[in-house]
PDB file of N, CA and C in Angstrom:
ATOM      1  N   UNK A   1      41.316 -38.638 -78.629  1.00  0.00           N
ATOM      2  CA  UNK A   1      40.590 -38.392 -77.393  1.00  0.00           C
ATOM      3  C   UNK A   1      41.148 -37.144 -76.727  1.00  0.00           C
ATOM      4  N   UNK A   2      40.139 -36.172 -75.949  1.00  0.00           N
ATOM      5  CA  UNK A   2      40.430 -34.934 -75.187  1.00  0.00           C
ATOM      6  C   UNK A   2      40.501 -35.447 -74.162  1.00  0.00           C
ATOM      7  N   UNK A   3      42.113 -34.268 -73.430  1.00  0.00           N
ATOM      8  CA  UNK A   3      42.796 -35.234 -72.309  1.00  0.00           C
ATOM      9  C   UNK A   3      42.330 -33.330 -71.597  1.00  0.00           C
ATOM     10  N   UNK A   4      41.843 -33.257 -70.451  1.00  0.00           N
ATOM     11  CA  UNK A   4      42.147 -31.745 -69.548  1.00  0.00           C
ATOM     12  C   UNK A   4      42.388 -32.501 -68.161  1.00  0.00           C
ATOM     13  N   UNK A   5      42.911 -30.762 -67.758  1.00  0.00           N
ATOM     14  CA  UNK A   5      43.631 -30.685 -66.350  1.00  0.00           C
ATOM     15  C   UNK A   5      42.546 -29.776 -65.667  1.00  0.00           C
ATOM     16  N   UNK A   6      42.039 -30.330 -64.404  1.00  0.00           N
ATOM     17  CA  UNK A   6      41.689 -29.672 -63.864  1.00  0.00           C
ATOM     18  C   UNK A   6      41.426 -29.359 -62.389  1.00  0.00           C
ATOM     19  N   UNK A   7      41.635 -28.077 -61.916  1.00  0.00           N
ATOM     20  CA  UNK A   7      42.137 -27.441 -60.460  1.00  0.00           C
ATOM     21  C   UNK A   7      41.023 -27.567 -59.441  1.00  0.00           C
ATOM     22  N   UNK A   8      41.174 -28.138 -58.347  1.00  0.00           N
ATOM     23  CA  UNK A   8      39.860 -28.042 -57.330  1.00  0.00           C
ATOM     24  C   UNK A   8      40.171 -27.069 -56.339  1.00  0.00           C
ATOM     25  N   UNK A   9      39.724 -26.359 -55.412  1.00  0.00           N
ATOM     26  CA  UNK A   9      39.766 -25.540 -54.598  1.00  0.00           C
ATOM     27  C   UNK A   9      39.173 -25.359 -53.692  1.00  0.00           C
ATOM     28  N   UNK A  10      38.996 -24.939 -52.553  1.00  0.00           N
ATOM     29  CA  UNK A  10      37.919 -24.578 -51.001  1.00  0.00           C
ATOM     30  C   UNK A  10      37.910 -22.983 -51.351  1.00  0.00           C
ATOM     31  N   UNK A  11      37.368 -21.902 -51.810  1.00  0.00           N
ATOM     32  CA  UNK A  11      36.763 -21.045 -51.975  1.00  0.00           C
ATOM     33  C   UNK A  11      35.536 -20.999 -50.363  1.00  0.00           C
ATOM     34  N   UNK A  12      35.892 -20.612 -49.268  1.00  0.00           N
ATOM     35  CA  UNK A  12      34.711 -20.266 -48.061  1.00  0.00           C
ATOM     36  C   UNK A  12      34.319 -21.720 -47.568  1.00  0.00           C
ATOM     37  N   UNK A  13      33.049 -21.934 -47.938  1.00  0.00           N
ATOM     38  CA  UNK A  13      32.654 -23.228 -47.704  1.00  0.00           C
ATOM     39  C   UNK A  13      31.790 -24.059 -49.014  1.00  0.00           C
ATOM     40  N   UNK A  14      32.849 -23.736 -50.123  1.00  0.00           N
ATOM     41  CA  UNK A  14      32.448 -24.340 -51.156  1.00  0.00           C
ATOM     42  C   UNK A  14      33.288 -24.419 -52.570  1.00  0.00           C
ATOM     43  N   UNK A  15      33.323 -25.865 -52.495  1.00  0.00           N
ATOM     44  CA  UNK A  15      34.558 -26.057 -53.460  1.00  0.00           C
ATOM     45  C   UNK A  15      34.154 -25.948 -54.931  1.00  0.00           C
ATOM     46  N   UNK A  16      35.334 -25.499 -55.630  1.00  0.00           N
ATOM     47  CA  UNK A  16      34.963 -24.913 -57.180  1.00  0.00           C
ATOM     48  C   UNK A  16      36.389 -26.326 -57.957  1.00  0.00           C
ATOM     49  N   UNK A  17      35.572 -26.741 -59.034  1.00  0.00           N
ATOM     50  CA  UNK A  17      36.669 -27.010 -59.705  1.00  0.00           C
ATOM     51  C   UNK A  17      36.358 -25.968 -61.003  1.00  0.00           C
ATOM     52  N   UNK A  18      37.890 -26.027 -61.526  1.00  0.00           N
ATOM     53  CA  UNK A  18      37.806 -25.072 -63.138  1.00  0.00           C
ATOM     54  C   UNK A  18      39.075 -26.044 -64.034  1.00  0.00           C
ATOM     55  N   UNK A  19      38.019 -26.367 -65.100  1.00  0.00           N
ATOM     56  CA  UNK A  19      38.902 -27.114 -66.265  1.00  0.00           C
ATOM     57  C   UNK A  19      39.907 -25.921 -66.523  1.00  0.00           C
ATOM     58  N   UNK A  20      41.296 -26.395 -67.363  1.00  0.00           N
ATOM     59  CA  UNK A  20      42.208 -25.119 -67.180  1.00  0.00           C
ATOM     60  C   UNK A  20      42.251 -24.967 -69.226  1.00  0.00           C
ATOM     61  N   UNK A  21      41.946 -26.545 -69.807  1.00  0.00           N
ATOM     62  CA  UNK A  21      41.941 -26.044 -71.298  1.00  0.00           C
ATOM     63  C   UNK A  21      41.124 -25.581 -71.859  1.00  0.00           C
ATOM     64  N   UNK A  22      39.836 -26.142 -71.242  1.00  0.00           N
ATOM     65  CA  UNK A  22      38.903 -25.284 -71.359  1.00  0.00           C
ATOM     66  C   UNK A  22      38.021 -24.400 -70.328  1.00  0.00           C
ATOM     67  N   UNK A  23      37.264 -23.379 -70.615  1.00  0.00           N
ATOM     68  CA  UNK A  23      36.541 -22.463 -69.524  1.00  0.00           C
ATOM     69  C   UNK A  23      35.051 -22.903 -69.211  1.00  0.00           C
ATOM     70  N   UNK A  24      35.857 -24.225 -68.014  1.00  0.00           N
ATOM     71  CA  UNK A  24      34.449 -24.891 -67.267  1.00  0.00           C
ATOM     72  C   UNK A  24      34.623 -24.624 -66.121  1.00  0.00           C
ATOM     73  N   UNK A  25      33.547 -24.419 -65.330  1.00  0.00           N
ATOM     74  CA  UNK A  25      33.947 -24.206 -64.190  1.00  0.00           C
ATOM     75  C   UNK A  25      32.446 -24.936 -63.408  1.00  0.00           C
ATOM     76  N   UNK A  26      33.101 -25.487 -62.099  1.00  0.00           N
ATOM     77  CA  UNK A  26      31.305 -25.979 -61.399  1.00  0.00           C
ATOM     78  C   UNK A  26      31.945 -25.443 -60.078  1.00  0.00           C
ATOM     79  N   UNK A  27      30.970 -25.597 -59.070  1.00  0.00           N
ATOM     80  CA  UNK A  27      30.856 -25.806 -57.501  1.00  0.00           C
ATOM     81  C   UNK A  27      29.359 -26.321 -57.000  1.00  0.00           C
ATOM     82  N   UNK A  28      30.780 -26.559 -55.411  1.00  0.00           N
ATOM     83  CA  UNK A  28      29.330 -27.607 -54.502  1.00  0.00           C
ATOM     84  C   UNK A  28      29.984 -27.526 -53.191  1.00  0.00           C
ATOM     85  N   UNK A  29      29.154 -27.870 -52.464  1.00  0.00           N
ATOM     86  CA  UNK A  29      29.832 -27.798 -50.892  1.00  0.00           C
ATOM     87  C   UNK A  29      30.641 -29.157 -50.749  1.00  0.00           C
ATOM     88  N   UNK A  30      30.713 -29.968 -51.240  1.00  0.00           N
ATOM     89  CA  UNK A  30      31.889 -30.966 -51.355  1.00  0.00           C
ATOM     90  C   UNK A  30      32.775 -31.765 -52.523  1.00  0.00           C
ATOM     91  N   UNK A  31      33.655 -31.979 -52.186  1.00  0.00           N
ATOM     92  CA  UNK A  31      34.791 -32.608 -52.993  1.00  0.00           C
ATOM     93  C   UNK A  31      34.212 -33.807 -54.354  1.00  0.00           C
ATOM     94  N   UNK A  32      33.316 -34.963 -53.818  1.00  0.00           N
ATOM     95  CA  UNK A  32      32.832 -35.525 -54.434  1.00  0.00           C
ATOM     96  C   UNK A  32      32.092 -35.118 -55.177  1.00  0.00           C
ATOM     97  N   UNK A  33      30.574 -34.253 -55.060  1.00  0.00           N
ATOM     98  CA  UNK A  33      29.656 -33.347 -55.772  1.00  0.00           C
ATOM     99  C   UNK A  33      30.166 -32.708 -56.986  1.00  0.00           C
ATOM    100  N   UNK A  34      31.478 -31.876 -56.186  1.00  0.00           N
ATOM    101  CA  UNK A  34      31.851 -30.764 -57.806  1.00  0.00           C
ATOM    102  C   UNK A  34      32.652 -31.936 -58.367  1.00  0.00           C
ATOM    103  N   UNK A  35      33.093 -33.134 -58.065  1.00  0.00           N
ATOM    104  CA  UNK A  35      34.121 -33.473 -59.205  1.00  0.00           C
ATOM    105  C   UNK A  35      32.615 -34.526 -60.379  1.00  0.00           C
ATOM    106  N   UNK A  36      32.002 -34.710 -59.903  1.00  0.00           N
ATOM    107  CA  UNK A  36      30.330 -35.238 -60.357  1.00  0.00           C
ATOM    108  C   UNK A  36      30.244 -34.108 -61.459  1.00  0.00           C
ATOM    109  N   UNK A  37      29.709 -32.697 -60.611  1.00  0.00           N
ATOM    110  CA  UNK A  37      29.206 -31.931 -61.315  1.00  0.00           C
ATOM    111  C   UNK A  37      30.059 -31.571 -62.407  1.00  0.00           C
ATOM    112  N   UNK A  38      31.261 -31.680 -62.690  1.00  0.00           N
ATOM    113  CA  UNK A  38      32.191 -31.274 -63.718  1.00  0.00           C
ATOM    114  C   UNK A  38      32.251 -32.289 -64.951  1.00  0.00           C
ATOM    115  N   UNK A  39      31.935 -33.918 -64.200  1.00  0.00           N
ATOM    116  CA  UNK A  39      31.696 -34.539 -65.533  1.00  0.00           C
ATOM    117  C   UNK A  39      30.542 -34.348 -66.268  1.00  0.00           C
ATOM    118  N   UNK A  40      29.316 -33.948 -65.662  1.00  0.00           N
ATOM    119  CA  UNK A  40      28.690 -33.627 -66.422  1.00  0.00           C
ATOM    120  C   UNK A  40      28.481 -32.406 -66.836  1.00  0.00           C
ATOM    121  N   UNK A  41      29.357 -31.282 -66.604  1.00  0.00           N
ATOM    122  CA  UNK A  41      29.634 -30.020 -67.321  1.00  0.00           C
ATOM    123  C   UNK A  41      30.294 -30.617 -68.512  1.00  0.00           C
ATOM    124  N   UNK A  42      31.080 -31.163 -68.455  1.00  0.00           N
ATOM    125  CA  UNK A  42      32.513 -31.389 -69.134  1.00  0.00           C
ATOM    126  C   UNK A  42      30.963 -32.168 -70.792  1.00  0.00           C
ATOM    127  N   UNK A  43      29.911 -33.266 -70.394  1.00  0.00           N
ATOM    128  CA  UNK A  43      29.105 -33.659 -71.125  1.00  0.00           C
ATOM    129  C   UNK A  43      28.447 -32.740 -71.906  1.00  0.00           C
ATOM    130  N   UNK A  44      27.714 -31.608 -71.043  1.00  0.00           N
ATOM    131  CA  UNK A  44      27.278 -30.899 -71.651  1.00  0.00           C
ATOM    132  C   UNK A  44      27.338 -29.964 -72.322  1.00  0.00           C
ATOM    133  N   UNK A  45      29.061 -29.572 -72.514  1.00  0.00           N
ATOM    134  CA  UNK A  45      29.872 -28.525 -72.612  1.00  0.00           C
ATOM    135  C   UNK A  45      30.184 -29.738 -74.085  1.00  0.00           C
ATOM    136  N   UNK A  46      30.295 -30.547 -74.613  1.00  0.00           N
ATOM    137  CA  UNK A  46      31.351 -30.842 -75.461  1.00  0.00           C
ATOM    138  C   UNK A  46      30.330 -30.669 -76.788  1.00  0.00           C
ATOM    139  N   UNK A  47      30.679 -30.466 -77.808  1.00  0.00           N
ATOM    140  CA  UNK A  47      32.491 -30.848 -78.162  1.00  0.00           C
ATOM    141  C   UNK A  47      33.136 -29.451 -77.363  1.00  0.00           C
ATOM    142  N   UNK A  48      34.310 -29.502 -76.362  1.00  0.00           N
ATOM    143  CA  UNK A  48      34.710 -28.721 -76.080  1.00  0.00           C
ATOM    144  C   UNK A  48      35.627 -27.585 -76.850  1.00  0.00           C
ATOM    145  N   UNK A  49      35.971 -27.994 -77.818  1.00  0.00           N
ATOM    146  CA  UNK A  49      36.899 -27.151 -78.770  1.00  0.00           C
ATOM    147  C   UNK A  49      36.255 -25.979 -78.674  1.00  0.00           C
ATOM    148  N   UNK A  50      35.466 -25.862 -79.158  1.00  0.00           N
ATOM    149  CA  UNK A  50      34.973 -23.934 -79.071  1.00  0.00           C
ATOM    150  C   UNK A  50      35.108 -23.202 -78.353  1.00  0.00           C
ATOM    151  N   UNK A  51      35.416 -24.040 -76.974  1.00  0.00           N
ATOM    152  CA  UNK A  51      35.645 -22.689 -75.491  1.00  0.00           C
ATOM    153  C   UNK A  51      37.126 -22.765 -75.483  1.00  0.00           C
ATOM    154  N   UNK A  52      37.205 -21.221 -75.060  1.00  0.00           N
ATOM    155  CA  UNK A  52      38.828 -20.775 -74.872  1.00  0.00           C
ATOM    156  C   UNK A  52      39.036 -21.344 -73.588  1.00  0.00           C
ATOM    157  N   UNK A  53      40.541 -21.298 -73.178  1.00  0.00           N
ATOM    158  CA  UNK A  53      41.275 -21.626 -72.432  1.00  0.00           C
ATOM    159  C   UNK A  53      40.650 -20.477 -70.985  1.00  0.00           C
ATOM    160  N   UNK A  54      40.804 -21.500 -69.763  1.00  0.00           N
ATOM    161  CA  UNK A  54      40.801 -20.518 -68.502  1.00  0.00           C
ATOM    162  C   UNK A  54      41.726 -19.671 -68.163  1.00  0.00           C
ATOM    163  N   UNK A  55      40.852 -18.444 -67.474  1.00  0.00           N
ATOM    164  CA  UNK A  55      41.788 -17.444 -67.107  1.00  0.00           C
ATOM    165  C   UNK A  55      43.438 -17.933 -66.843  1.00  0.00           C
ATOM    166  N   UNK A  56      44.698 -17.144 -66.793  1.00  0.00           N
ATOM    167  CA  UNK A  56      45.523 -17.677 -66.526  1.00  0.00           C
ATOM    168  C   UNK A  56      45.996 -17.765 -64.952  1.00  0.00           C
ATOM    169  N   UNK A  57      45.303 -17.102 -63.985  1.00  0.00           N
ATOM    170  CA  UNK A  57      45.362 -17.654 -62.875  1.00  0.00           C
ATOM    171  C   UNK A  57      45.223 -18.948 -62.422  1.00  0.00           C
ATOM    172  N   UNK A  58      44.069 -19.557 -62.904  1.00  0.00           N
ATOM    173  CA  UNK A  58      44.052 -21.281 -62.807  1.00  0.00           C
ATOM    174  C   UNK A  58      45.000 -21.987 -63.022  1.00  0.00           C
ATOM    175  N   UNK A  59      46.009 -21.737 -64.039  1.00  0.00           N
ATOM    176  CA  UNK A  59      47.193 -22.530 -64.718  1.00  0.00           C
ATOM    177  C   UNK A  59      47.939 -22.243 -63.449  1.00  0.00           C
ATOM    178  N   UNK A  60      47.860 -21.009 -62.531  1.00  0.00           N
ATOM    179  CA  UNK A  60      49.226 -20.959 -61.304  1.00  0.00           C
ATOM    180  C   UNK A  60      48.749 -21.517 -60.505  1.00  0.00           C
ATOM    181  N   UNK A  61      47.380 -21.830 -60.267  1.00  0.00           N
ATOM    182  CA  UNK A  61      47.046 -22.899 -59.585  1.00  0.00           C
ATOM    183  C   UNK A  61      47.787 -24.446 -59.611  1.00  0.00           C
ATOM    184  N   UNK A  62      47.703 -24.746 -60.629  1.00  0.00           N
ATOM    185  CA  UNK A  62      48.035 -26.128 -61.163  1.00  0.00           C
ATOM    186  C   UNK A  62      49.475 -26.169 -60.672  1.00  0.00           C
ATOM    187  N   UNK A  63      50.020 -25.363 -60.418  1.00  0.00           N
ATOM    188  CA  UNK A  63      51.481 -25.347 -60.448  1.00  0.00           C
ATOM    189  C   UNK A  63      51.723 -25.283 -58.818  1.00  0.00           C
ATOM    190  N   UNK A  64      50.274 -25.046 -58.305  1.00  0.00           N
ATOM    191  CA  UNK A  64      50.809 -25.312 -56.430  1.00  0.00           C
ATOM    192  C   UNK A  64      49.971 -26.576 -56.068  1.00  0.00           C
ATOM    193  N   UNK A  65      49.733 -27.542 -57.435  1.00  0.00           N
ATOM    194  CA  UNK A  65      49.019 -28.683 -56.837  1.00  0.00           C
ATOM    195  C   UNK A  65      49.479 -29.282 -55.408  1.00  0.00           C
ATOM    196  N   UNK A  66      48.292 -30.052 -55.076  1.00  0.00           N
ATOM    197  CA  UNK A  66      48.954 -31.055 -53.580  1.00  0.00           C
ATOM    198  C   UNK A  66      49.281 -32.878 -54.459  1.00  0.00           C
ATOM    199  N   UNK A  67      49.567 -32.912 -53.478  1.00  0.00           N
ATOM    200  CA  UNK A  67      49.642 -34.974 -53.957  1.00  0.00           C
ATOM    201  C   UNK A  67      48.133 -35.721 -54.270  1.00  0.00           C
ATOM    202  N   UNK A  68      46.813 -34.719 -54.035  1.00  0.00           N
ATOM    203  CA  UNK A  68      45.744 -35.622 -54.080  1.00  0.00           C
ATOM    204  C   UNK A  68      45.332 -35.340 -55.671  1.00  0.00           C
ATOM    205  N   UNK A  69      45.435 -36.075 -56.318  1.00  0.00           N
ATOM    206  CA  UNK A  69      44.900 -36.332 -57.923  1.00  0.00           C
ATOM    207  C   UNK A  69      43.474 -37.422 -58.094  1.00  0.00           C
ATOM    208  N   UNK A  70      42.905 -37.343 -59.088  1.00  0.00           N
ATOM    209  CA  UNK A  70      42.195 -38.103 -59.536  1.00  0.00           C
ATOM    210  C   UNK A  70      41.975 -38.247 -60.813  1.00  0.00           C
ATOM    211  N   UNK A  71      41.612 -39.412 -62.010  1.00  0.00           N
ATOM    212  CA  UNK A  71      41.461 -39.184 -62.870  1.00  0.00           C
ATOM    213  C   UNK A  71      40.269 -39.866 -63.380  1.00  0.00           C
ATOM    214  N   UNK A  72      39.998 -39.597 -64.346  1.00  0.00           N
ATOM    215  CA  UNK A  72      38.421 -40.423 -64.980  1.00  0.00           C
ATOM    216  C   UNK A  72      38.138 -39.798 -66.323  1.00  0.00           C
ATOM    217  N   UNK A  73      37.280 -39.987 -66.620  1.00  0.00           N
ATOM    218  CA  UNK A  73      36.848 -40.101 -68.209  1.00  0.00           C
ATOM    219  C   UNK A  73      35.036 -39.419 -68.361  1.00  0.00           C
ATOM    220  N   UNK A  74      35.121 -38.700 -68.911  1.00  0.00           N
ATOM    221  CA  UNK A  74      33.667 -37.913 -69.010  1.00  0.00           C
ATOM    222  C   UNK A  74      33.203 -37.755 -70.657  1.00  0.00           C
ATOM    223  N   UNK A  75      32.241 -38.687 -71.414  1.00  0.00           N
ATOM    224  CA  UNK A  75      31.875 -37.940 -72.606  1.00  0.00           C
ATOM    225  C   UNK A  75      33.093 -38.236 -73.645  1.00  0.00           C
ATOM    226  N   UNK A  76      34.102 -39.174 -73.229  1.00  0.00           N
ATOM    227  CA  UNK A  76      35.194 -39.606 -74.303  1.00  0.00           C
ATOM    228  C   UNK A  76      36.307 -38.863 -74.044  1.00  0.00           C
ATOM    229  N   UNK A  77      36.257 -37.678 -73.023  1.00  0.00           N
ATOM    230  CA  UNK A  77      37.350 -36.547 -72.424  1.00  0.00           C
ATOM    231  C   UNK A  77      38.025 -36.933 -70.993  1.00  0.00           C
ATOM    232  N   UNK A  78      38.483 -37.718 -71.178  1.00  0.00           N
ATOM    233  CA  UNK A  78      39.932 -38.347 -69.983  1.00  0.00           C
ATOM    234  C   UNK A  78      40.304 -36.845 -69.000  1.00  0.00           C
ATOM    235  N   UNK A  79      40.595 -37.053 -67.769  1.00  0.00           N
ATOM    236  CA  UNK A  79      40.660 -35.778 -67.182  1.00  0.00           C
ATOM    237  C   UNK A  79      41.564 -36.136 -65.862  1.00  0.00           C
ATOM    238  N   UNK A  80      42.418 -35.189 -65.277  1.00  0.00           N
ATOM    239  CA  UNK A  80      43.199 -35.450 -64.137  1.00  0.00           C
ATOM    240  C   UNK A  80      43.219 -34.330 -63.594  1.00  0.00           C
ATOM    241  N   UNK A  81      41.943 -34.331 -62.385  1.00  0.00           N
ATOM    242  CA  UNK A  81      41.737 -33.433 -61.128  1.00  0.00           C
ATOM    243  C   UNK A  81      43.108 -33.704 -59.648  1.00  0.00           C
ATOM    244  N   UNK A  82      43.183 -32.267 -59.567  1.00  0.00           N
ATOM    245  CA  UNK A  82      44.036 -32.188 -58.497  1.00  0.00           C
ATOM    246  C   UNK A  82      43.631 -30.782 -57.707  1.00  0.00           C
ATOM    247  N   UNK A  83      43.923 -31.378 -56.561  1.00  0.00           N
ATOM    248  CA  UNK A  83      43.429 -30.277 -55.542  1.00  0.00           C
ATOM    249  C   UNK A  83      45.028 -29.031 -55.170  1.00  0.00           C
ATOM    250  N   UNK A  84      44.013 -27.613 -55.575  1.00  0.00           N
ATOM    251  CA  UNK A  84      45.438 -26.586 -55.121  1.00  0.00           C
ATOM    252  C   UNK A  84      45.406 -26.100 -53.611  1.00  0.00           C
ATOM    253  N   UNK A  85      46.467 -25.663 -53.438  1.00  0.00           N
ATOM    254  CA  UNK A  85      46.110 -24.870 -52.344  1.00  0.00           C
ATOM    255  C   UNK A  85      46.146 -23.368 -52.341  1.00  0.00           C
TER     256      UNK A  85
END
């Protein structure tokens, strides 16, 4: 099973998440919406193997996570969202 990490953000007035193993990316004007819209990126995107890895800015994201995580399962691909600042 495919396990990704992926970064949420407030970008203005609209939050972006971006998978970091692979190069998915959604937005929406709220928290709930894009983490929605990403499982079903994450669906329509698979088998994900073929897409390269996200820019490496996202990964320094990951590294100023906050304490709010979430995790869930999309399409057989297990996933643990966390919000950066």
């Amino acid at each position: 099973m495919n396990s990704v990490r992926i970064v949420a953000f407030k970008e203005g007035d609209t939050w972006v998440a971006q998978c970091l193993e692979h190069d998915v990316c959604v937005q929406a004007a709220d928290l709930d919406t894009v983490r929605a819209r990403m499982e079903v990126a994450i669906q329509a995107e698979s088998p994900l193997d073929g897409l390269p890895a996200a820019p490496a800015h996202f990964f320094d994201l990951w590294g100023r996570k906050s304490e709010f995580q979430r995790s869930g399962k999309s399409d057989g691909t297990e996933y643990e969202m966390a919000l950066c600042a």
